[in-house]
Structure formats: C-alpha cells, structure tokens
Protein backbone atom coordinates (compact mmCIF):
# COMPACT_ATOMS: atom_id res chain seq x y z
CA UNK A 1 -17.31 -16.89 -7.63
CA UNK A 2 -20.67 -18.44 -6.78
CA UNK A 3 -23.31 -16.86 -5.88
CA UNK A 4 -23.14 -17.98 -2.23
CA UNK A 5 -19.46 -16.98 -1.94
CA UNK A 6 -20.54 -13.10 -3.83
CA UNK A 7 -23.41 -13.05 -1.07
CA UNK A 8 -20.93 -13.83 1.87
CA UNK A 9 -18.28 -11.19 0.26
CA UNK A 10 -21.03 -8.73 0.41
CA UNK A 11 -22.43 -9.41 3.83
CA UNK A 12 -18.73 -9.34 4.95
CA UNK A 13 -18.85 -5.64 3.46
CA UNK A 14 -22.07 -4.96 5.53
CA UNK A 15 -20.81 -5.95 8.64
CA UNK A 16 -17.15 -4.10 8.32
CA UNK A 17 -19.32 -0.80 7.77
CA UNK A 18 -21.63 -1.24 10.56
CA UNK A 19 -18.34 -1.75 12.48
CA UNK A 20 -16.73 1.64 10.97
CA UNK A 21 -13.63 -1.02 10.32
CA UNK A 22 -12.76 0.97 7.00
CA UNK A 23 -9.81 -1.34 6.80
CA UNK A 24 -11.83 -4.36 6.47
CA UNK A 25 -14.02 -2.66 3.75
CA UNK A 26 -11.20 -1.81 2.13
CA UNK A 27 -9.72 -4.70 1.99
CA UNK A 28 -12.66 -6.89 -0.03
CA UNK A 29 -12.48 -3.93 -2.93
CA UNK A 30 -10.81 -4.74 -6.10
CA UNK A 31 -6.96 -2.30 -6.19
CA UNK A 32 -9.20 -0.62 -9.42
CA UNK A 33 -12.37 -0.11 -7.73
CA UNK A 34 -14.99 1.85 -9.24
CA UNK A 35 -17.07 3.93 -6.83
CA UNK A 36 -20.12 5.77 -8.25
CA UNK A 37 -21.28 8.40 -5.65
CA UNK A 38 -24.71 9.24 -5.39
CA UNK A 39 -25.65 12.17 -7.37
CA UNK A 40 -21.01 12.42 -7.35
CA UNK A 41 -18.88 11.53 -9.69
CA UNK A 42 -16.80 8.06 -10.59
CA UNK A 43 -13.85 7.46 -8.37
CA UNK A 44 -11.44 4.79 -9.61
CA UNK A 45 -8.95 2.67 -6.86
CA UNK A 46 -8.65 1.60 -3.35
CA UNK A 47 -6.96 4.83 -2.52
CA UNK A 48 -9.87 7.11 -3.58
CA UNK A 49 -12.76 4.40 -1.57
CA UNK A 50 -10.05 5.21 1.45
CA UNK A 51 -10.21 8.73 1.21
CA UNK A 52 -14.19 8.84 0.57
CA UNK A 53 -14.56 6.79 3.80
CA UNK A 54 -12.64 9.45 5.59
CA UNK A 55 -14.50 12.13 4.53
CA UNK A 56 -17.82 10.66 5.48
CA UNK A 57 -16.55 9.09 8.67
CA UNK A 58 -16.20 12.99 9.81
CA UNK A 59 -19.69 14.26 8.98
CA UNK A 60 -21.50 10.79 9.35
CA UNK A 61 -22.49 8.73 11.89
CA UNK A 62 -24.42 5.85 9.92
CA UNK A 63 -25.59 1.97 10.79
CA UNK A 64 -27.40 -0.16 8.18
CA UNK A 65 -30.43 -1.88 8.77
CA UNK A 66 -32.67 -4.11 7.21
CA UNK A 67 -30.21 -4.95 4.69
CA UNK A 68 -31.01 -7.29 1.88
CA UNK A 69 -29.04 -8.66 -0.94
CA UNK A 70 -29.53 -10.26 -4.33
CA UNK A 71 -27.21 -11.57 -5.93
CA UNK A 72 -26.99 -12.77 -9.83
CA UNK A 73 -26.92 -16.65 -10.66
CA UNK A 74 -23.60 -16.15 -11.81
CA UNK A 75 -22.54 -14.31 -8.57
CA UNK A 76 -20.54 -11.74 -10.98
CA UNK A 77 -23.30 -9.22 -9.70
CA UNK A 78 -25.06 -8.37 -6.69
CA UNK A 79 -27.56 -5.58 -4.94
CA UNK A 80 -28.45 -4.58 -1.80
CA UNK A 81 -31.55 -2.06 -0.37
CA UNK A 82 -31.61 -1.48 3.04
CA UNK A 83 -32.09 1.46 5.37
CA UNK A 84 -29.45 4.17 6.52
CA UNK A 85 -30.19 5.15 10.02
CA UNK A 86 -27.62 7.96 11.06
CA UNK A 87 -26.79 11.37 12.72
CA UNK A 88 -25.18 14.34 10.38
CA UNK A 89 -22.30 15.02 12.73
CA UNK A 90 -20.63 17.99 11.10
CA UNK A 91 -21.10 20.15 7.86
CA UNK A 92 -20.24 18.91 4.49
CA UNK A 93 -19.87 21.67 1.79
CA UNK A 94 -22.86 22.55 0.13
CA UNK A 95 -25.44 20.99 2.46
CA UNK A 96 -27.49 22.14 5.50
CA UNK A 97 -25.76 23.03 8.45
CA UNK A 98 -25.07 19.70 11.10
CA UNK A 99 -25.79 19.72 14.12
CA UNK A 100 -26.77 15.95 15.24
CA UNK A 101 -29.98 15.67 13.58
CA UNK A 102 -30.94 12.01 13.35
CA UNK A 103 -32.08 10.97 9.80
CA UNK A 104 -33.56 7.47 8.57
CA UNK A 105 -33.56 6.95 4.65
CA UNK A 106 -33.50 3.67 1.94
CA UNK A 107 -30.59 3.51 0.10
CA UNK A 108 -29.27 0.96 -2.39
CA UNK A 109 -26.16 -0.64 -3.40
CA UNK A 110 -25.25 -2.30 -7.37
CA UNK A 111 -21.68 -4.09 -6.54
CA UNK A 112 -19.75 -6.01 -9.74
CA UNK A 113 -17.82 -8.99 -8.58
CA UNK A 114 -14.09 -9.91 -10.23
CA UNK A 115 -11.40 -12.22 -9.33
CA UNK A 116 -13.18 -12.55 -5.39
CA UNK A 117 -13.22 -9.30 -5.09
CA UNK A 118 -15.56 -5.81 -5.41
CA UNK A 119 -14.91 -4.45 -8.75
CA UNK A 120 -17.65 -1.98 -8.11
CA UNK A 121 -19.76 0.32 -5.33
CA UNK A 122 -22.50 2.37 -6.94
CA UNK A 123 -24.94 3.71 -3.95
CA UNK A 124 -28.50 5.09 -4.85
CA UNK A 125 -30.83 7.08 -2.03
CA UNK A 126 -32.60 10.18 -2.59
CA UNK A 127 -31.12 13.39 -1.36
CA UNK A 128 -34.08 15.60 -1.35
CA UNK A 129 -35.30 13.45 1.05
CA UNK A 130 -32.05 13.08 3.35
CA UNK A 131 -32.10 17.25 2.92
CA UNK A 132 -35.92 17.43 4.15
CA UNK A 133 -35.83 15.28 7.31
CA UNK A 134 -32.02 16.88 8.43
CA UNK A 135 -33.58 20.98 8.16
C-alpha cells in the first residue's frame, strides 16, 4: 500500500471507533491480527480484537480527539497520538470502582500494515495517570 492509502485505512479505523461501529473496525484488521494491550498481553485474530471491543464497550465510554497519524514512506507502518476523552462506565477487575467519572488522557497507537489490511494494534497511555484522575 502507499502511504496515502495506509493513512486513509487508518483514519477509516479512527472514525469507525469514534462511531462505536466495532464491525467496521473489525473489518479493516488482518483475520491474524496482533493486538498488544497496554500494560496486557498479545492477543492474536479478529475473534480476540471482537471480544476485547466488547469488553471495553461495557466499562468505556471513549471518543478520540486530536488524532494524528504518521505513517512510514513505505506505508507498511503507521502511528497515531491523540487524546482519549471518556467516562469509566462500570468496574473492570482490578481497577477503581466506576461510577461515571470523566477522564482525559494521551494515548498512542503503532499499527503494521499487510496485504491492505491491519496486521497490528499496539496502544500505549499511561495508567497511573488514567488511575489518578478516575479516584
């Protein structure tokens, strides 16, 4: 891919999650995706990305802002930093009890491009910080 057609994939990506359409995320992700999980684990296929989704979908309430993306001259590679604005709708297991606080953090994304599609989702932001301005 170019890098002008990895940039539009990726805003594409942007815009289905500010639109909490899952399916449309979904469907730009390589079958084999790997997903690295901030301060998580690896998660390998479209399946797992679906299930992920899910899961934050139920304690999340996020839009991106301020997003913007770099992508490598061989547009086999591409970031993004922007800034998660959300509400922590519900308790996840082992962090602070929700109860709508409002939270604003910068977060990053490092996608790998193959065959048109995302071969990779590794997200960076800093926890400790999330943690402080939710308790």
């Amino acid at each position: 891919m170019s890098a002008d057609e990895t940039r539009a994939l990726i805003e594409r990506y942007f815009q289905a999650f500010n639109a909490s359409d899952y399916d449309a995320m979904e469907a730009l992700l390589h079958e084999d995706v790997a997903h690295d999980i901030n301060q998580g684990g690896r998660e390998i296929g479209r399946d797992a990305f679906r299930r992920f989704n899910a899961e934050m979908a139920r304690h999340y309430d996020e839009t991106l802002r301020d997003i913007e993306i770099m992508v490598s001259q061989g547009g086999n590679r591409a970031a993004a930093e922007f800034t998660v604005d959300g509400r922590y709708m519900a308790t996840a297991e082992g962090l602070p009890p929700a109860d709508g606080q409002h939270y604003s953090i910068p977060a990053g994304i490092f996608f790998d491009i193959d065959d048109g599609r995302i071969s990779r989702v590794t997200t960076y932001y800093n926890l400790g910080q999330w943690i402080a301005q939710i308790s």
